[in-house]
C-alpha atoms as a PDB file:
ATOM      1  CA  UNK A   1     108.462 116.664 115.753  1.00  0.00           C
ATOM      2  CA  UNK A   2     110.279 119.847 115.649  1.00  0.00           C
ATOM      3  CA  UNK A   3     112.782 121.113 117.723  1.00  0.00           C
ATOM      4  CA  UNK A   4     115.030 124.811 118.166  1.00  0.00           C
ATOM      5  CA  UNK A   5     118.586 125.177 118.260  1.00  0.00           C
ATOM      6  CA  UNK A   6     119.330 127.892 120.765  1.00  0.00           C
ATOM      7  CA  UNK A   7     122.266 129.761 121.938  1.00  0.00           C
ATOM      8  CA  UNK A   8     125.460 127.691 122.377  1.00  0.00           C
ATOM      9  CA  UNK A   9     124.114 125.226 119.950  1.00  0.00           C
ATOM     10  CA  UNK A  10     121.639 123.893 122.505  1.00  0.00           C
ATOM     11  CA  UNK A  11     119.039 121.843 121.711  1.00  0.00           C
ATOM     12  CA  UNK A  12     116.170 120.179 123.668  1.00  0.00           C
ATOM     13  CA  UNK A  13     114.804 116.827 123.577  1.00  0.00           C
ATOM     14  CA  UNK A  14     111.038 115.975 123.933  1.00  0.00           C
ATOM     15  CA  UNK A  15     109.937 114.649 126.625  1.00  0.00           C
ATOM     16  CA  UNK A  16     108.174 111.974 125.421  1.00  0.00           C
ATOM     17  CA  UNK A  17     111.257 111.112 123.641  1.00  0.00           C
ATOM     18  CA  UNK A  18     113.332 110.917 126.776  1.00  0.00           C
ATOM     19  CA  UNK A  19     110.545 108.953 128.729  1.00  0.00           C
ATOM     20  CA  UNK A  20     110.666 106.516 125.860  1.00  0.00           C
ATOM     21  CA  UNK A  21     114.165 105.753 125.910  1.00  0.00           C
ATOM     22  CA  UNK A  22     114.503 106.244 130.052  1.00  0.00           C
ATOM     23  CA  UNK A  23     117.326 108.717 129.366  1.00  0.00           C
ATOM     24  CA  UNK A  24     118.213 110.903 133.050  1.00  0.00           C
ATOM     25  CA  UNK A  25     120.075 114.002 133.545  1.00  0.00           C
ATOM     26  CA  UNK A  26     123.977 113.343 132.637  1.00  0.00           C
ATOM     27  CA  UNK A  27     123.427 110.585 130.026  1.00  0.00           C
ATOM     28  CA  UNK A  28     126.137 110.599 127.523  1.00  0.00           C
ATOM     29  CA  UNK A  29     125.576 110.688 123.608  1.00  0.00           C
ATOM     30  CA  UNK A  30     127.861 109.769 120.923  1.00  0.00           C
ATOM     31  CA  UNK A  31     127.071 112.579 117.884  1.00  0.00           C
ATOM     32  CA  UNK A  32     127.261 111.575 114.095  1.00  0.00           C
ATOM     33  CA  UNK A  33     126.276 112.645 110.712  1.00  0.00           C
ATOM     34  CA  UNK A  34     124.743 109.909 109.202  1.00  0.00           C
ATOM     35  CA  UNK A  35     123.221 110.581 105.336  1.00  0.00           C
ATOM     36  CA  UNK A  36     123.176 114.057 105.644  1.00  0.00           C
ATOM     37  CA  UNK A  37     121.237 113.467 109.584  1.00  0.00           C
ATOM     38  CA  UNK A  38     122.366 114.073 113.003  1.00  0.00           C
ATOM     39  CA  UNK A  39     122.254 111.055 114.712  1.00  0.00           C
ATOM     40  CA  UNK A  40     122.543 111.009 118.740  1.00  0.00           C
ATOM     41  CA  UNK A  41     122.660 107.363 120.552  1.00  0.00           C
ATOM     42  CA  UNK A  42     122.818 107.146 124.451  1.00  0.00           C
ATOM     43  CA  UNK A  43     126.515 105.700 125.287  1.00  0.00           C
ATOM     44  CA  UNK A  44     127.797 104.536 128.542  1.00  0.00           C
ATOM     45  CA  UNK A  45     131.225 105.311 129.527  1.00  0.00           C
ATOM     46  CA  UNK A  46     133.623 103.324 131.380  1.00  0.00           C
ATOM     47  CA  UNK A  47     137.060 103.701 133.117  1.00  0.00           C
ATOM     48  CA  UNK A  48     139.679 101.282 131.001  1.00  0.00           C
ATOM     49  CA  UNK A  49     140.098  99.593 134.290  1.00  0.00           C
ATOM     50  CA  UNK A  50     136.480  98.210 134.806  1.00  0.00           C
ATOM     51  CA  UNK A  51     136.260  97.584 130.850  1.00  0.00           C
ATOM     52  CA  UNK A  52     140.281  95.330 131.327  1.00  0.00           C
ATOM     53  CA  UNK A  53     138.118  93.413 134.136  1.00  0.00           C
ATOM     54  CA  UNK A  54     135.263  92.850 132.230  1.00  0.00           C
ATOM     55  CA  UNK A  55     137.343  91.534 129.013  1.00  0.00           C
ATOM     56  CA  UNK A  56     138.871  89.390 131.744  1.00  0.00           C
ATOM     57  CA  UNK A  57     135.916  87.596 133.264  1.00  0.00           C
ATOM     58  CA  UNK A  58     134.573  87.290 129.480  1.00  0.00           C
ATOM     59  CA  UNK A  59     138.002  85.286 128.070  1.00  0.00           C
ATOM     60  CA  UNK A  60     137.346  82.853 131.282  1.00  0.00           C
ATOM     61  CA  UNK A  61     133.728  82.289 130.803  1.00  0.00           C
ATOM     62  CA  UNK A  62     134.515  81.207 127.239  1.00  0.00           C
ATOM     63  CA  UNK A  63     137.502  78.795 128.059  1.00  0.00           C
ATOM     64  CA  UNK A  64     134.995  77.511 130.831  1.00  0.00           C
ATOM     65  CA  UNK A  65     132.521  77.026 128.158  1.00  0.00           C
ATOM     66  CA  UNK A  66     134.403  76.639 125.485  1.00  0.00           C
ATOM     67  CA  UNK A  67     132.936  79.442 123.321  1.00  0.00           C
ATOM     68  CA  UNK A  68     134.869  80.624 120.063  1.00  0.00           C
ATOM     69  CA  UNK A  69     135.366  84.211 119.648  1.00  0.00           C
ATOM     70  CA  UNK A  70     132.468  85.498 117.749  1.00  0.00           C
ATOM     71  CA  UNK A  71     132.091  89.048 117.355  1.00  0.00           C
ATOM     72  CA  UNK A  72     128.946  90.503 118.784  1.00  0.00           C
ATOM     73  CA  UNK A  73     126.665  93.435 117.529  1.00  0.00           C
ATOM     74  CA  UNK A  74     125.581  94.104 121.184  1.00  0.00           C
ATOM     75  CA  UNK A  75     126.343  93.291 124.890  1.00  0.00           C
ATOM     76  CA  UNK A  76     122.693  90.965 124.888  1.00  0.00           C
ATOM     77  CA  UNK A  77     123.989  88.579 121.818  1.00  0.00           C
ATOM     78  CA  UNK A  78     126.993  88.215 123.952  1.00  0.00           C
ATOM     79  CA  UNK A  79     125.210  87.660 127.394  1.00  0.00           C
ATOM     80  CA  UNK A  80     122.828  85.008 125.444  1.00  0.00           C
ATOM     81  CA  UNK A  81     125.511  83.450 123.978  1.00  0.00           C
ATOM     82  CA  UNK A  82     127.751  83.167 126.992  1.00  0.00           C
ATOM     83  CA  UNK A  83     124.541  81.627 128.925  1.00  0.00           C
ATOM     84  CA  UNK A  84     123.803  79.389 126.171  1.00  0.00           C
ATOM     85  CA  UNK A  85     120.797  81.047 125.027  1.00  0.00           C
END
């Protein structure tokens, strides 16, 4: 697939790329260079509050549970973990 950079440094993405990965006007995207390639992947954003609450309710779940503090790769390993998946 080939795409145009326009004015401003615009680009736009295919559709069918944006129907495959459910992405909606206002999605956020963090922007790298990655081996010499641009790589875009769809971030959420949070304010610090929410995220302090979250961190919260995770550090009681795991004394409840008595979970050890594994680091994650993604919010699912944690969720499955956390239920006992």
């Amino acid at each position: 697939m080939v795409i145009e950079l326009r004015k401003k440094s615009q680009i736009t993405l295919p559709k069918e790329i944006v129907k495959k990965l459910n992405l909606e006007v206002g999605d956020k995207f963090e922007v790298s260079i990655e081996n010499g390639s641009i790589k875009l992947e769809p971030v959420a954003i949070y304010p610090k509050e929410y995220i302090s609450k979250i961190v919260e309710e995770i550090q009681v779940l795991r004394e409840e549970n008595k979970i050890g503090y594994d680091k994650f790769d993604n919010v699912d390993d944690l969720i499955k973990t956390l239920k006992g998946k």
